[in-house]
C-alpha atoms as a PDB file:
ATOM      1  CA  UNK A   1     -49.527  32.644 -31.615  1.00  0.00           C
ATOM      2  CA  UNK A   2     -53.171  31.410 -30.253  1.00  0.00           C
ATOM      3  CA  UNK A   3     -51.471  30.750 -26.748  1.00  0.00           C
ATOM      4  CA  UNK A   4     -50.342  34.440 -26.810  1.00  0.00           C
ATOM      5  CA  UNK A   5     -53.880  35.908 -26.649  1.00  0.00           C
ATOM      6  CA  UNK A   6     -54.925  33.681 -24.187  1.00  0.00           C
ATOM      7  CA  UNK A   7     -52.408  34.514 -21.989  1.00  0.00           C
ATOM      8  CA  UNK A   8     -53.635  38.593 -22.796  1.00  0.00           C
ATOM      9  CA  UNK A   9     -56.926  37.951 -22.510  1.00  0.00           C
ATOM     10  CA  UNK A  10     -56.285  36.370 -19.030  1.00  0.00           C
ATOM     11  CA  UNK A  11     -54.248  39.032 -18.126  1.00  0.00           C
ATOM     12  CA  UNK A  12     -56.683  42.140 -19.276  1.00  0.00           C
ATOM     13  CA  UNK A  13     -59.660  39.725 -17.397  1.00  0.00           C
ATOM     14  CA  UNK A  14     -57.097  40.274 -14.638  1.00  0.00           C
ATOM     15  CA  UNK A  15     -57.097  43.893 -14.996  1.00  0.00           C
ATOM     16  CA  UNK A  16     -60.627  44.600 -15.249  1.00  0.00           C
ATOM     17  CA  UNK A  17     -61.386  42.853 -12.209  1.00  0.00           C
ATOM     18  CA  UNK A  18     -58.752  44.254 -10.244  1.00  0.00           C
ATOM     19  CA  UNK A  19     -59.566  47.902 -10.982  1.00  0.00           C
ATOM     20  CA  UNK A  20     -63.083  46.995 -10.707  1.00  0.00           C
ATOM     21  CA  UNK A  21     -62.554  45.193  -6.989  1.00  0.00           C
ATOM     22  CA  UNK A  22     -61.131  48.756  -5.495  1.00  0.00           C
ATOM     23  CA  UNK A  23     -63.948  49.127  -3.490  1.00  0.00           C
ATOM     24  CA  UNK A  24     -64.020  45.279  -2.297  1.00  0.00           C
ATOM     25  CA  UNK A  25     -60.036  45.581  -1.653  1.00  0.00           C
ATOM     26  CA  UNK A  26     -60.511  48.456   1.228  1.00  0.00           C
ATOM     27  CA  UNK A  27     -63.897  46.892   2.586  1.00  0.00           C
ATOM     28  CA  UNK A  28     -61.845  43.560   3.502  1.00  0.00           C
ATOM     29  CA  UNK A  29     -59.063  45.658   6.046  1.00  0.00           C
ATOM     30  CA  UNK A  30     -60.411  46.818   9.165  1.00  0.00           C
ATOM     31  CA  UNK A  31     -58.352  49.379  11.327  1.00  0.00           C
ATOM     32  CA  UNK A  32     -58.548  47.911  15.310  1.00  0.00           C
ATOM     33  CA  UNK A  33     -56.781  49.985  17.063  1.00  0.00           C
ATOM     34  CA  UNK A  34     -53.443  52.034  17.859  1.00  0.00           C
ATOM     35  CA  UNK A  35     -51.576  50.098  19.535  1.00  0.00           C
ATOM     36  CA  UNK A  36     -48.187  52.511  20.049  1.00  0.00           C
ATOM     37  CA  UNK A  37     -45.785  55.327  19.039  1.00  0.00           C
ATOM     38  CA  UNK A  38     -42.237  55.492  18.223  1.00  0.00           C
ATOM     39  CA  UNK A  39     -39.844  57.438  17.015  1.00  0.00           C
ATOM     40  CA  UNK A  40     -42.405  60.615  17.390  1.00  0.00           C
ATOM     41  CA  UNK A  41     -40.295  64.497  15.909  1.00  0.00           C
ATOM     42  CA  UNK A  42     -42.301  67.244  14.382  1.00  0.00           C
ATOM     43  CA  UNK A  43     -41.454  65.753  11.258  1.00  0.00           C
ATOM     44  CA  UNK A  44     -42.683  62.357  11.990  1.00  0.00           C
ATOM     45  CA  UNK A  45     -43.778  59.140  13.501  1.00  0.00           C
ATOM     46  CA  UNK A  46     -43.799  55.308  13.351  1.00  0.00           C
ATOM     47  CA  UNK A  47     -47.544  54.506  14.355  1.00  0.00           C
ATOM     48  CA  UNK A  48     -47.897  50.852  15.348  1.00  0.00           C
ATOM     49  CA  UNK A  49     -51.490  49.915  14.168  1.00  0.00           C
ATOM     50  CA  UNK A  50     -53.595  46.979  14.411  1.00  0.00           C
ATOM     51  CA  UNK A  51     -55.280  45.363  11.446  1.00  0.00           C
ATOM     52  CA  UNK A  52     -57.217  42.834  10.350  1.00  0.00           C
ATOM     53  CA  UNK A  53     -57.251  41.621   6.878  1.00  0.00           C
ATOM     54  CA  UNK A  54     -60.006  39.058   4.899  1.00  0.00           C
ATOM     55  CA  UNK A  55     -57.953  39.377   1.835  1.00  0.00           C
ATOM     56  CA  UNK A  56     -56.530  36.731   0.165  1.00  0.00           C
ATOM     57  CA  UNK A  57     -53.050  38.449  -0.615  1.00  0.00           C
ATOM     58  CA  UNK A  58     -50.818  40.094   1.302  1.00  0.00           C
ATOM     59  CA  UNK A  59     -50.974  44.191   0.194  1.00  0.00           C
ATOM     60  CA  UNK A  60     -48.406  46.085   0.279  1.00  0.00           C
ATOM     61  CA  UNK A  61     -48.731  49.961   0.146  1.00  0.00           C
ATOM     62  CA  UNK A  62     -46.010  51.859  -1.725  1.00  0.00           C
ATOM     63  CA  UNK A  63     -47.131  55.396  -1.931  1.00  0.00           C
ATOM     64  CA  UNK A  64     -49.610  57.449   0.484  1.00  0.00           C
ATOM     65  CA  UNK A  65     -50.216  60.916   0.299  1.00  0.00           C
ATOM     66  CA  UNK A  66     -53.102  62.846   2.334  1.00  0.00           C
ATOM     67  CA  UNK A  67     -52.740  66.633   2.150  1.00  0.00           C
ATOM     68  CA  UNK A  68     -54.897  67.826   5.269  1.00  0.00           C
ATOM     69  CA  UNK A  69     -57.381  70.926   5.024  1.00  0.00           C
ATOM     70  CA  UNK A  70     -58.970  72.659   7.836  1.00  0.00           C
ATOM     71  CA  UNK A  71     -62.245  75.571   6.913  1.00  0.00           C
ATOM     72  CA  UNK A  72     -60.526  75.110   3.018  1.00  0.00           C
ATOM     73  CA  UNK A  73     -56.951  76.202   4.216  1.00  0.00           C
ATOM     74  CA  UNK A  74     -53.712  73.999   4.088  1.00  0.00           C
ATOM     75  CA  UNK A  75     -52.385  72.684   7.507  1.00  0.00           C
ATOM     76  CA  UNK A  76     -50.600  69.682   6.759  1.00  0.00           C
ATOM     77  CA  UNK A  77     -49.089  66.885   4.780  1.00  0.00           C
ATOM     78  CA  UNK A  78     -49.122  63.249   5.701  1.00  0.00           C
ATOM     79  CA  UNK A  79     -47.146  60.738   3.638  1.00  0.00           C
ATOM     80  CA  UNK A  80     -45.739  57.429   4.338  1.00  0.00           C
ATOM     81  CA  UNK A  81     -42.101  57.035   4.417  1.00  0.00           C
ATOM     82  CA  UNK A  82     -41.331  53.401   3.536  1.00  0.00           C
ATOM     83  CA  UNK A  83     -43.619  50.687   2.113  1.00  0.00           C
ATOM     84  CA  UNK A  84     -46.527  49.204   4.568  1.00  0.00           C
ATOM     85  CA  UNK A  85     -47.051  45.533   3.942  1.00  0.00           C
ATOM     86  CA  UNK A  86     -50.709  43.950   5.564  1.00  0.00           C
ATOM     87  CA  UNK A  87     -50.103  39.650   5.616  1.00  0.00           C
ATOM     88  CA  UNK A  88     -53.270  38.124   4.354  1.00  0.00           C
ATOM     89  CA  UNK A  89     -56.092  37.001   6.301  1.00  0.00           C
ATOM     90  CA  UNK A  90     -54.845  37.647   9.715  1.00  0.00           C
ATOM     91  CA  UNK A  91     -54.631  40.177  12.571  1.00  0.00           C
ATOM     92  CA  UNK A  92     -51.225  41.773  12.582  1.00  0.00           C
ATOM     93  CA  UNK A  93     -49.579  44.467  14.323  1.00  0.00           C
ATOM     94  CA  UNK A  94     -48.752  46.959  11.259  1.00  0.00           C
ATOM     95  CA  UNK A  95     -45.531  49.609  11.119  1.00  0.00           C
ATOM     96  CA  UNK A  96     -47.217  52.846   9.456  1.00  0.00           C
ATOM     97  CA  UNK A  97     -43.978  55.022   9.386  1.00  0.00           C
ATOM     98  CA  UNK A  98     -45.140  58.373   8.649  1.00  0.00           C
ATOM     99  CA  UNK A  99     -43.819  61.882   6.987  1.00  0.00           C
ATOM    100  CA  UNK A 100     -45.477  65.180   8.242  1.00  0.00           C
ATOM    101  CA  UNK A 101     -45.074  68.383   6.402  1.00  0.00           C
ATOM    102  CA  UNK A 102     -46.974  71.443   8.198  1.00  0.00           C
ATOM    103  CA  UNK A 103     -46.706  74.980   8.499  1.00  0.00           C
ATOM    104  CA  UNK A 104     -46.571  74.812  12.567  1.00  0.00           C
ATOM    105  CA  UNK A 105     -45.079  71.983  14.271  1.00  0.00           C
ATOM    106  CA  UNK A 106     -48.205  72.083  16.678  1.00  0.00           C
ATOM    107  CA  UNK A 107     -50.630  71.810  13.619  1.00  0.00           C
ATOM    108  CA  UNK A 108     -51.266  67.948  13.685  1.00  0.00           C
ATOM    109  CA  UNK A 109     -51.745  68.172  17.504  1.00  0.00           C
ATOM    110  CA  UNK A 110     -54.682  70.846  17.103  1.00  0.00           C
ATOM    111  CA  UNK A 111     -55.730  69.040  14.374  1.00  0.00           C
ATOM    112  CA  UNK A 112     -55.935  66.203  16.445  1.00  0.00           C
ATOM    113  CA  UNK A 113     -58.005  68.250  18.800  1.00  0.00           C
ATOM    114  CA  UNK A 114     -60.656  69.556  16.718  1.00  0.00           C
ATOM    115  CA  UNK A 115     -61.100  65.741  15.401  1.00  0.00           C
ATOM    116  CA  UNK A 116     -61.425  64.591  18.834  1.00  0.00           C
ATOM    117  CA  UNK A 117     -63.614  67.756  20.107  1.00  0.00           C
ATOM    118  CA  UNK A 118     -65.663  68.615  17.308  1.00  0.00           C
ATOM    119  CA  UNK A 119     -65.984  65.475  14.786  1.00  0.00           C
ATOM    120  CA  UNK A 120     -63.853  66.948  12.240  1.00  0.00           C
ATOM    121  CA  UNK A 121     -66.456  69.659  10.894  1.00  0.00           C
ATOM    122  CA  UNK A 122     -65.189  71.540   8.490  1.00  0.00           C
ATOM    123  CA  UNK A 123     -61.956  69.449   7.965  1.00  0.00           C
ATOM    124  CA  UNK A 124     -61.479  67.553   4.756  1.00  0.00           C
ATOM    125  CA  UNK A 125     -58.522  66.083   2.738  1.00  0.00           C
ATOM    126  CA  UNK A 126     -57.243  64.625  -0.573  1.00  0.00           C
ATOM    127  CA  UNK A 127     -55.622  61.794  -0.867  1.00  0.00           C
ATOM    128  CA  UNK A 128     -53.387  59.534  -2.954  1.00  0.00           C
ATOM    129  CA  UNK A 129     -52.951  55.852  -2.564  1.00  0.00           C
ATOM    130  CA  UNK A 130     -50.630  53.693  -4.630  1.00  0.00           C
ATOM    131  CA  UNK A 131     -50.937  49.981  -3.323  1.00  0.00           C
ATOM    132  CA  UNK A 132     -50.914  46.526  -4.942  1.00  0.00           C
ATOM    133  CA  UNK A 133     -50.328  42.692  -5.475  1.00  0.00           C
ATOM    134  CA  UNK A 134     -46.994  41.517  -6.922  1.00  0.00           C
ATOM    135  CA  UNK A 135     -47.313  42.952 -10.497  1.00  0.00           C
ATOM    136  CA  UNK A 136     -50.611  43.914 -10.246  1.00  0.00           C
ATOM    137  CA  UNK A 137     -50.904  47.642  -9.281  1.00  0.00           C
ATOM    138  CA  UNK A 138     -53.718  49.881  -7.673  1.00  0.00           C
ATOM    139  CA  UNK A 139     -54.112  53.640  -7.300  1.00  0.00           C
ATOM    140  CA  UNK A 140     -56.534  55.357  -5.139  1.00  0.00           C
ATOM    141  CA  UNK A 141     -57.029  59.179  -5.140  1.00  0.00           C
ATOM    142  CA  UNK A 142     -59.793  61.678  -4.121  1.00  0.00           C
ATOM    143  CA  UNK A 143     -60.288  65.268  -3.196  1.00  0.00           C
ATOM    144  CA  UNK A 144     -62.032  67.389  -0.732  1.00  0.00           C
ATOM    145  CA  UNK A 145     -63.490  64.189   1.169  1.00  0.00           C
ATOM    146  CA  UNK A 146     -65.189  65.101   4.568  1.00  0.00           C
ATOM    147  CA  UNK A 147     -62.754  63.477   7.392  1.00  0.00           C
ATOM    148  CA  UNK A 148     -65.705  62.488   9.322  1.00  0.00           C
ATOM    149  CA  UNK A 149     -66.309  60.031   6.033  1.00  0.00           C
ATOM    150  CA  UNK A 150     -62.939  58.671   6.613  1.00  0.00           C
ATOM    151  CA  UNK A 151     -63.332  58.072   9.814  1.00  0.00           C
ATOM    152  CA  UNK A 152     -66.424  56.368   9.824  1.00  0.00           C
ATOM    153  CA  UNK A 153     -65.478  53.850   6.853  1.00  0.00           C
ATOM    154  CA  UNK A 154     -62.467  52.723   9.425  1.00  0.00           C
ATOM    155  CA  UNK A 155     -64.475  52.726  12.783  1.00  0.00           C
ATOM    156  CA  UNK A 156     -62.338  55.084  14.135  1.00  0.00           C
ATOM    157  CA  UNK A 157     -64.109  56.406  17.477  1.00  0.00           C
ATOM    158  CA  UNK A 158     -63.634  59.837  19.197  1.00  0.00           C
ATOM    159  CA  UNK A 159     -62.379  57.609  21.957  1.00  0.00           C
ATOM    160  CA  UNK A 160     -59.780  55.916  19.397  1.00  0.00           C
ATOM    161  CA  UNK A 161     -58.594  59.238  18.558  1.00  0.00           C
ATOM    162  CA  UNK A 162     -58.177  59.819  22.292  1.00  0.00           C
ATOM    163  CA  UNK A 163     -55.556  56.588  22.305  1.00  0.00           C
ATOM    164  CA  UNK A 164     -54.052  58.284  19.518  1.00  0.00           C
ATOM    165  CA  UNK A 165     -53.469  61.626  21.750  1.00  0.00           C
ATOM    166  CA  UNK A 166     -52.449  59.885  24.874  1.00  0.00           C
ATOM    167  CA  UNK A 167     -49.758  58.085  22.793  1.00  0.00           C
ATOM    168  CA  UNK A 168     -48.555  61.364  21.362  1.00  0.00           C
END
């Protein structure tokens, strides 16, 4: 019976600092650039990004959901498709194959455009994130968040976004 709560008490330890680390888990990937498009409909895309990862696992991203708001209306939906693996500690070339629900199927490409022209003012979104290691689960989630934030925490450049455009 003893060995039993060790093996919980390892296990919640686990836990704690895994839920804990959330912050420390997205500081240690670092988006370097688009590198191409494929398979590009008004329902969706496979992005080919570049990433670099310090983490000592590989993470694999189940479930992403980011609902897209422009001046507190609804445009869009973005939500990946499949599951997005990043290898550990590396630079890798990264599949991000992605879902788009909109009301117009020119919405992402003037939403595009006002990131690009006008730093995102006035557009926010909410996201979901559902992500993890082996058995070992983490969800991130968080409304009305300022899409020049988002941008910033992952270096992404007016003149990134340009790439982006050229590819679509």
């Amino acid at each position: 019976m003893p060995r039993i709560y060790k093996y919980l008490v390892t296990f919640i330890f686990a836990l704690c600092s895994l839920t804990s680390a959330r912050a420390d888990i997205l500081d240690k990937f670092h988006f370097e650039r688009f590198i191409t498009v494929t398979h590009l409909s008004s329902t969706g895309m496979n992005l080919w990004v570049e990433v670099t990862s310090e983490w000592a696992h590989m993470l694999i991203i189940k479930k992403a959901k980011v609902d897209v708001m422009m001046h507190g209306k609804y445009v869009a939906t973005i939500e990946l498709r499949d599951k997005v693996k990043i290898p550990r500690r590396s630079t890798n070339k990264v599949l991000l194959p992605l879902r788009f629900t909109t009301t117009n199927s020119l919405t992402l490409q003037r939403v595009l455009r006002h990131l690009i022209d006008d730093g995102g003012l006035g557009t926010t979104i909410d996201y979901r994130v559902r992500a993890g290691v082996k058995i070992l689960k983490v969800k991130f989630s968080d409304k009305n968040v300022a899409v020049s934030e988002i941008l910033d925490n992952f270096a992404l450049s007016s003149e990134s976004l340009r790439e982006l455009a050229k590819l679509i």
